[in-house]
N, C-alpha and C. Protein backbone atom coordinates (compact mmCIF):
# COMPACT_ATOMS: atom_id res chain seq x y z
N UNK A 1 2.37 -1.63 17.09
CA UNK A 1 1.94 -1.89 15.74
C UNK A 1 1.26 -3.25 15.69
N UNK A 2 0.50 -3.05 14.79
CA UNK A 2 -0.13 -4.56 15.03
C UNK A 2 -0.89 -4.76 13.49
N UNK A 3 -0.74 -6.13 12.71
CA UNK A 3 -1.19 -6.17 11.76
C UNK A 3 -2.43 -6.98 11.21
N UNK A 4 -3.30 -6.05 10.86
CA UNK A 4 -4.89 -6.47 10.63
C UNK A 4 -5.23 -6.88 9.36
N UNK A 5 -5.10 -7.01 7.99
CA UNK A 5 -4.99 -7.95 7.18
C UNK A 5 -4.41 -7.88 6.20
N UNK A 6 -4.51 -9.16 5.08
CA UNK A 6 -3.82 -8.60 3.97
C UNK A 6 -4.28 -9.40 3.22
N UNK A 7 -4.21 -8.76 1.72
CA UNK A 7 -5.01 -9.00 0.67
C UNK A 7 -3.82 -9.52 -1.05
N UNK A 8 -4.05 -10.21 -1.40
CA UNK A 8 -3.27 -10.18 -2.62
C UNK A 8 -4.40 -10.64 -4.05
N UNK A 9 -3.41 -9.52 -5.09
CA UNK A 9 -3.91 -9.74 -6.46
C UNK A 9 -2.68 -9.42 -7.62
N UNK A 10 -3.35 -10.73 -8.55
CA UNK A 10 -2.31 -10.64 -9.73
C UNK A 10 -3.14 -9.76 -10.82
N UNK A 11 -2.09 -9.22 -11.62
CA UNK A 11 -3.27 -8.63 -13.00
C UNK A 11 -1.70 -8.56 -13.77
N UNK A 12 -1.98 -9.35 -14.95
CA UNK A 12 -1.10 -9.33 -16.21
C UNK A 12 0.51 -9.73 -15.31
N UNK A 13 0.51 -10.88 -14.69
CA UNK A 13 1.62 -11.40 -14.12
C UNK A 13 2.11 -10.34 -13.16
N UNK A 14 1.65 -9.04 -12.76
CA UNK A 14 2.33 -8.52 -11.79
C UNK A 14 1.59 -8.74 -10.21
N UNK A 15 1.97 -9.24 -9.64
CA UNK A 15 1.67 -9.41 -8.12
C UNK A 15 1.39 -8.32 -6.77
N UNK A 16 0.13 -8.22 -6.18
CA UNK A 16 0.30 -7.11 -5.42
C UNK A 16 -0.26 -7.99 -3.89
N UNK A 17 0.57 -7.25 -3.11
CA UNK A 17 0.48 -7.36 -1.90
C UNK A 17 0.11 -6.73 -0.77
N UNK A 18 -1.43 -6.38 -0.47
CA UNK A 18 -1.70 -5.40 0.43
C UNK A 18 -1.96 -5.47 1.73
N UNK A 19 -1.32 -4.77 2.77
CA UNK A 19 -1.04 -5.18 4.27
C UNK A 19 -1.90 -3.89 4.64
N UNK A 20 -2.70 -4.16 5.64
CA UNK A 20 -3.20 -2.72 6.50
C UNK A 20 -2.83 -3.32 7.77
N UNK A 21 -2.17 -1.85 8.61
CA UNK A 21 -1.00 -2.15 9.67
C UNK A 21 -2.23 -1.04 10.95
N UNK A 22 -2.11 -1.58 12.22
CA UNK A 22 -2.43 -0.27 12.97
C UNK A 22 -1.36 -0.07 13.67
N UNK A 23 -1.30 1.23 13.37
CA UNK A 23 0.18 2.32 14.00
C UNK A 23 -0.04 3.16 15.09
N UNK A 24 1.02 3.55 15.97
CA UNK A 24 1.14 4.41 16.43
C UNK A 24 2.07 5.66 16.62
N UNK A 25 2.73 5.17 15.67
CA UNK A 25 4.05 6.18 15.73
C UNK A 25 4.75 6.31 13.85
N UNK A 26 5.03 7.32 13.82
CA UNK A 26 5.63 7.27 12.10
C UNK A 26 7.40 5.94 12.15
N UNK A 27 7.67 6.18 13.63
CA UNK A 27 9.33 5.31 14.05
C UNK A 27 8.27 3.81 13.76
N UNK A 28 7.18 3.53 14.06
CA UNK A 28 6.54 2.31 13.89
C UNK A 28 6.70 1.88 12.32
N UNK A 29 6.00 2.99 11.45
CA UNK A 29 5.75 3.08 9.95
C UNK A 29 6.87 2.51 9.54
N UNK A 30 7.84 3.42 9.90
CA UNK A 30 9.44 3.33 8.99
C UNK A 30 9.86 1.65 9.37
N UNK A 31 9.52 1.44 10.95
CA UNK A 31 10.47 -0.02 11.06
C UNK A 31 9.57 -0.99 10.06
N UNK A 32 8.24 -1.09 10.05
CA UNK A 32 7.24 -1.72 9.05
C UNK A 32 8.18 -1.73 7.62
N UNK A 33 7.93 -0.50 7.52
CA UNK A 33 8.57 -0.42 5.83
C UNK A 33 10.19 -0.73 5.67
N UNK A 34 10.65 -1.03 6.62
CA UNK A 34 12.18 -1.15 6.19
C UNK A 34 12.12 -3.12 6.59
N UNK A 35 11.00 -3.48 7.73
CA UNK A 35 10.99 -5.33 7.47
C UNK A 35 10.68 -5.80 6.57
N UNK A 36 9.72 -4.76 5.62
CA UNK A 36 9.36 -5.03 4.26
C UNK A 36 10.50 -5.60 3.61
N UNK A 37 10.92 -4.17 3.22
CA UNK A 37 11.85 -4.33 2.41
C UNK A 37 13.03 -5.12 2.61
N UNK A 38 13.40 -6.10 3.55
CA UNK A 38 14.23 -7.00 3.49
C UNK A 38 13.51 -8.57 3.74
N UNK A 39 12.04 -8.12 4.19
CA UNK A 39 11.50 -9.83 3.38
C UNK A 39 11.09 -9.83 1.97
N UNK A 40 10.78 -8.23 1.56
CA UNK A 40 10.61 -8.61 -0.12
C UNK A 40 11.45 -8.05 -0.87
N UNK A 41 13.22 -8.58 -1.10
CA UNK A 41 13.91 -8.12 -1.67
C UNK A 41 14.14 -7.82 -3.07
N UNK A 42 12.84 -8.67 -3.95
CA UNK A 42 12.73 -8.41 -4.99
C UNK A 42 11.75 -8.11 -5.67
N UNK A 43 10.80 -7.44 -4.43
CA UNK A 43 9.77 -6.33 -5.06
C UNK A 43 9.98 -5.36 -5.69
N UNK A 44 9.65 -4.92 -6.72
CA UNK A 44 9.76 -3.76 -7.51
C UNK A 44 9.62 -2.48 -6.96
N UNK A 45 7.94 -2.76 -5.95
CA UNK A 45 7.81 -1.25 -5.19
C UNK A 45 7.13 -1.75 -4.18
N UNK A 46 7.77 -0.47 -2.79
CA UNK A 46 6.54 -0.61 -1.44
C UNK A 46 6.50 0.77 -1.46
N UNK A 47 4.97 0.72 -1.85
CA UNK A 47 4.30 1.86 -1.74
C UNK A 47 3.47 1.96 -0.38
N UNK A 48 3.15 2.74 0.05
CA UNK A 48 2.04 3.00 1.54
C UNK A 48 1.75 4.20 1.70
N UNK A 49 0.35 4.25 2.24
CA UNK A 49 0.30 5.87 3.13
C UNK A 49 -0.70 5.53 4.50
N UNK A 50 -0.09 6.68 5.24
CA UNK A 50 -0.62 6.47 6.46
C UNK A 50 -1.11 7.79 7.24
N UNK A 51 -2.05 7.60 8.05
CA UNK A 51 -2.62 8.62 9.13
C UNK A 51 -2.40 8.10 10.20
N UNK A 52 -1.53 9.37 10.81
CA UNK A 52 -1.23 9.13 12.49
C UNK A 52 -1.59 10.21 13.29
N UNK A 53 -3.19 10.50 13.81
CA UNK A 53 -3.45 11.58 14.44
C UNK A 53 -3.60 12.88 13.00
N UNK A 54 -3.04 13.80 13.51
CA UNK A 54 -3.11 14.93 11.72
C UNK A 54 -2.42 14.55 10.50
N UNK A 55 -0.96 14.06 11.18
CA UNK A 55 -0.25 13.13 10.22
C UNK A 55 -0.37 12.34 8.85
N UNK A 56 -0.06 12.67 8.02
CA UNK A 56 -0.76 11.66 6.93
C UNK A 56 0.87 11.90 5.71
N UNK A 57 0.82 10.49 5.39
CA UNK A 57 1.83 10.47 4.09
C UNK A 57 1.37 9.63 3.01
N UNK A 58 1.71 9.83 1.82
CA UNK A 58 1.23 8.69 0.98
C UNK A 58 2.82 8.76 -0.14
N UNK A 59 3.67 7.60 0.02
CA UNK A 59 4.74 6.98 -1.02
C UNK A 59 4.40 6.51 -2.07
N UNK A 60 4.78 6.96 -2.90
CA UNK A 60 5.02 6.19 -4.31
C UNK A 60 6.13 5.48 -4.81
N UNK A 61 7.19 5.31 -4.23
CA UNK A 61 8.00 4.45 -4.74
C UNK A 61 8.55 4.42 -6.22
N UNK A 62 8.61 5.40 -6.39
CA UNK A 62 8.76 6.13 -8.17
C UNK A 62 8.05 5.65 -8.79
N UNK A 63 6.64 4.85 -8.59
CA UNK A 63 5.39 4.78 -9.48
C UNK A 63 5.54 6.19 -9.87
N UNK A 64 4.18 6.26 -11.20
CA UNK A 64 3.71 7.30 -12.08
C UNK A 64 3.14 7.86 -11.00
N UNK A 65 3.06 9.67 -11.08
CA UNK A 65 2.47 10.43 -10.21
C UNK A 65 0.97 9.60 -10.10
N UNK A 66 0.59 10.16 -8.91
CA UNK A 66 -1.10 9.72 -8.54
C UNK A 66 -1.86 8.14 -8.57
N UNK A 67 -0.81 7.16 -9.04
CA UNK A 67 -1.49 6.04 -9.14
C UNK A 67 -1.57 5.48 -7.68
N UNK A 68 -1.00 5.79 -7.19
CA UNK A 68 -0.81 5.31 -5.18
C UNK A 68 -2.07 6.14 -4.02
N UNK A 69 -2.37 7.17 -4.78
CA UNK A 69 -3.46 8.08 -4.54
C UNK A 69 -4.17 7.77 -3.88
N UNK A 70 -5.27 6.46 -4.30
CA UNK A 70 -6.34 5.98 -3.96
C UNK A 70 -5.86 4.87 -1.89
N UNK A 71 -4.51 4.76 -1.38
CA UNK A 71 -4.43 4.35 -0.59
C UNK A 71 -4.87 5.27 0.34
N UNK A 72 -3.97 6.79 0.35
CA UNK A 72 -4.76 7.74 1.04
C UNK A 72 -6.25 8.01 0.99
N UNK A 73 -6.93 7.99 -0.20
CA UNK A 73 -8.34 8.11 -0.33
C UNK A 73 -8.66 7.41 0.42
N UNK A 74 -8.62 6.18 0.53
CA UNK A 74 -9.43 4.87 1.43
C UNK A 74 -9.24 5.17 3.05
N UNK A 75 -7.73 5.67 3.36
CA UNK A 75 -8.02 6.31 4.63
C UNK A 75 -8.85 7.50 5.23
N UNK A 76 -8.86 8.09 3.99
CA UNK A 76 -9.81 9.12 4.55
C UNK A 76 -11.35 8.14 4.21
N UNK A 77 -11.94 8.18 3.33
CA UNK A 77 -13.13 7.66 2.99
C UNK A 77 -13.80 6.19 4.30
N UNK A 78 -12.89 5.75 4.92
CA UNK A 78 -13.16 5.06 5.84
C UNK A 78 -12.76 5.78 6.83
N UNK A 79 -12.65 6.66 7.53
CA UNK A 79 -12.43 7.90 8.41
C UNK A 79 -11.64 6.84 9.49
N UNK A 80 -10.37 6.46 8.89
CA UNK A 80 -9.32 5.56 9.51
C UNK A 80 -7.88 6.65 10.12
N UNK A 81 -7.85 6.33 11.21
CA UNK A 81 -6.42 7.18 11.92
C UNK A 81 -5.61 5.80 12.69
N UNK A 82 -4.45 6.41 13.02
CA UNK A 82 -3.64 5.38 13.06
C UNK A 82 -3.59 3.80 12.27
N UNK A 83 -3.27 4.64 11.00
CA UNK A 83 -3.67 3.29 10.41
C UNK A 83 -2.17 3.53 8.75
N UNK A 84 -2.12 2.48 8.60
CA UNK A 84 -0.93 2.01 7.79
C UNK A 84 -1.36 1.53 6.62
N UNK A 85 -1.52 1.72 5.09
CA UNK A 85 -1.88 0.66 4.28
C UNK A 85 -0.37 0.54 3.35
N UNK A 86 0.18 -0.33 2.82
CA UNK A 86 1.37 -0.81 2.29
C UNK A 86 0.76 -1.85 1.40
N UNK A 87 1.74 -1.56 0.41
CA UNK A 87 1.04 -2.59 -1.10
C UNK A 87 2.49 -2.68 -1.60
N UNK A 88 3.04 -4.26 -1.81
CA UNK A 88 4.07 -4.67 -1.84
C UNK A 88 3.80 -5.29 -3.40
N UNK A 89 4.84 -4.44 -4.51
CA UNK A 89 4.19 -5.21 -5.94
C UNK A 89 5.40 -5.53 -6.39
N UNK A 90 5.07 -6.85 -6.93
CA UNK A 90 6.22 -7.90 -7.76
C UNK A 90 5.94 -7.38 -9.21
N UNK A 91 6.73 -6.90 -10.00
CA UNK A 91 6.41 -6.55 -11.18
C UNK A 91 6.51 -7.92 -12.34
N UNK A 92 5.13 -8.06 -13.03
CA UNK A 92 5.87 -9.54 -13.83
C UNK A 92 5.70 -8.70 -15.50
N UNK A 93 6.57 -7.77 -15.69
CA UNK A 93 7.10 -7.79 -17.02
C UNK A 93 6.09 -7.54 -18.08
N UNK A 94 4.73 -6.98 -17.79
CA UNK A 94 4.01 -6.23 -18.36
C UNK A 94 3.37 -4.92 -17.96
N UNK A 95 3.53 -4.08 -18.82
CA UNK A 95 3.14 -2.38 -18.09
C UNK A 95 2.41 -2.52 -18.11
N UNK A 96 1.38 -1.83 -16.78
CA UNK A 96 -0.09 -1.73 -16.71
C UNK A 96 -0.57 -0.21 -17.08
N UNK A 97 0.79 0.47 -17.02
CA UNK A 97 0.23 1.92 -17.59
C UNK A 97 -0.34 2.80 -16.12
N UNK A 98 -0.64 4.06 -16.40
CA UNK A 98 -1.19 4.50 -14.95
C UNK A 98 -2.13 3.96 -14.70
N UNK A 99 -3.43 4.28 -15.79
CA UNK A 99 -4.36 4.01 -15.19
C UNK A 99 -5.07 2.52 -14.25
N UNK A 100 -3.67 1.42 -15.21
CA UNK A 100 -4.23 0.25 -14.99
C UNK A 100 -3.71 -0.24 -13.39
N UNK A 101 -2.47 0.62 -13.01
CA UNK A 101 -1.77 0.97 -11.92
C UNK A 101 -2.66 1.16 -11.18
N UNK A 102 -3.33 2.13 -11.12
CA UNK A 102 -4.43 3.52 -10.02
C UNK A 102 -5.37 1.95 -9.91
N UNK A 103 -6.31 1.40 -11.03
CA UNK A 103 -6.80 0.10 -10.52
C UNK A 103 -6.58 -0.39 -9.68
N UNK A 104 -5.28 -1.34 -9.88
CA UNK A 104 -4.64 -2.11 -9.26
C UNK A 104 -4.59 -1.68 -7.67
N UNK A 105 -3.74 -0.69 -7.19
CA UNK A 105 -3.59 -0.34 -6.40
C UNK A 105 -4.73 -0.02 -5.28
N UNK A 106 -6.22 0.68 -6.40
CA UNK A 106 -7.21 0.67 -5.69
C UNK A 106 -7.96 -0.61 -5.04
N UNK A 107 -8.15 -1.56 -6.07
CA UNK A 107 -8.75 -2.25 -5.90
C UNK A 107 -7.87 -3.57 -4.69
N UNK A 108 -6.67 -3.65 -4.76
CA UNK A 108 -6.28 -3.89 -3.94
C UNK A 108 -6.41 -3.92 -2.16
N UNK A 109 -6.45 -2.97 -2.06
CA UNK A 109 -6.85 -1.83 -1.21
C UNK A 109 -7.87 -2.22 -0.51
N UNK A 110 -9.03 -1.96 -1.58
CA UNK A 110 -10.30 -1.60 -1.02
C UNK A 110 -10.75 -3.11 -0.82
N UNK A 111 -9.95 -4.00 -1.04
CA UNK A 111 -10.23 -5.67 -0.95
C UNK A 111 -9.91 -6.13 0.97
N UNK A 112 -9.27 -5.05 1.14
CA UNK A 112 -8.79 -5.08 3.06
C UNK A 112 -9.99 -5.38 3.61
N UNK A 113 -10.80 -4.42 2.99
CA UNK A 113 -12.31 -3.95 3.70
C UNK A 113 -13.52 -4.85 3.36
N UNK A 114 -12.73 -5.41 2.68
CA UNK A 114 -14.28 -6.65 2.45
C UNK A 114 -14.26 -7.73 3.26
N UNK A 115 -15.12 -8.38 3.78
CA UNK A 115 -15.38 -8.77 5.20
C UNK A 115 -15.84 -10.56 4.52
């Protein structure tokens, strides 16, 4: 596993944290997502999805259906395999609602890829 960058954005005090990981194994994914979750113990959500070969998952983390969506999109749309994206969000106490979520999350994201 090896980790290639990461991106952060605030919108309405909530904090997002986006890591793109290259993987090789889903046992890789899980150990990723479980170091997460004990360096960010008081993240609200780690969301991610990943392609490993045919493989593909995308978590929501009990977000609203479909707002996490757009991580898988970006893997496909950048025709990315073995590849990890994880978005680590601090919630600061204002709802963004789905749609403002699906934003967030996208734009997050698609901030990996800007050079």
């Amino acid at each position: 596993m090896k980790k290639l960058k990461t991106s952060n954005l605030e919108i309405k005090k909530s904090k997002f944290i986006s890591i793109l990981y290259e993987v090789n194994s889903i046992d890789e994914v899980n150990e990723i997502i479980n170091e997460l979750k004990k360096e960010h113990k008081k993240a609200k959500h780690i969301v991610y999805a990943y392609k490993i070969n045919n493989q593909e998952k995308n978590y929501s983390d009990k977000e609203p259906s479909g707002t996490t969506r757009g991580l898988i999109d970006l893997i496909h749309i950048k025709n990315l395999d073995n590849t990890l994206i994880v978005v680590v969000r601090y919630f600061g106490g204002i709802l963004l609602g789905a749609g403002g979520l699906t934003r967030a999350y996208t734009k997050v994201c698609s901030n990996l890829f800007i050079e």
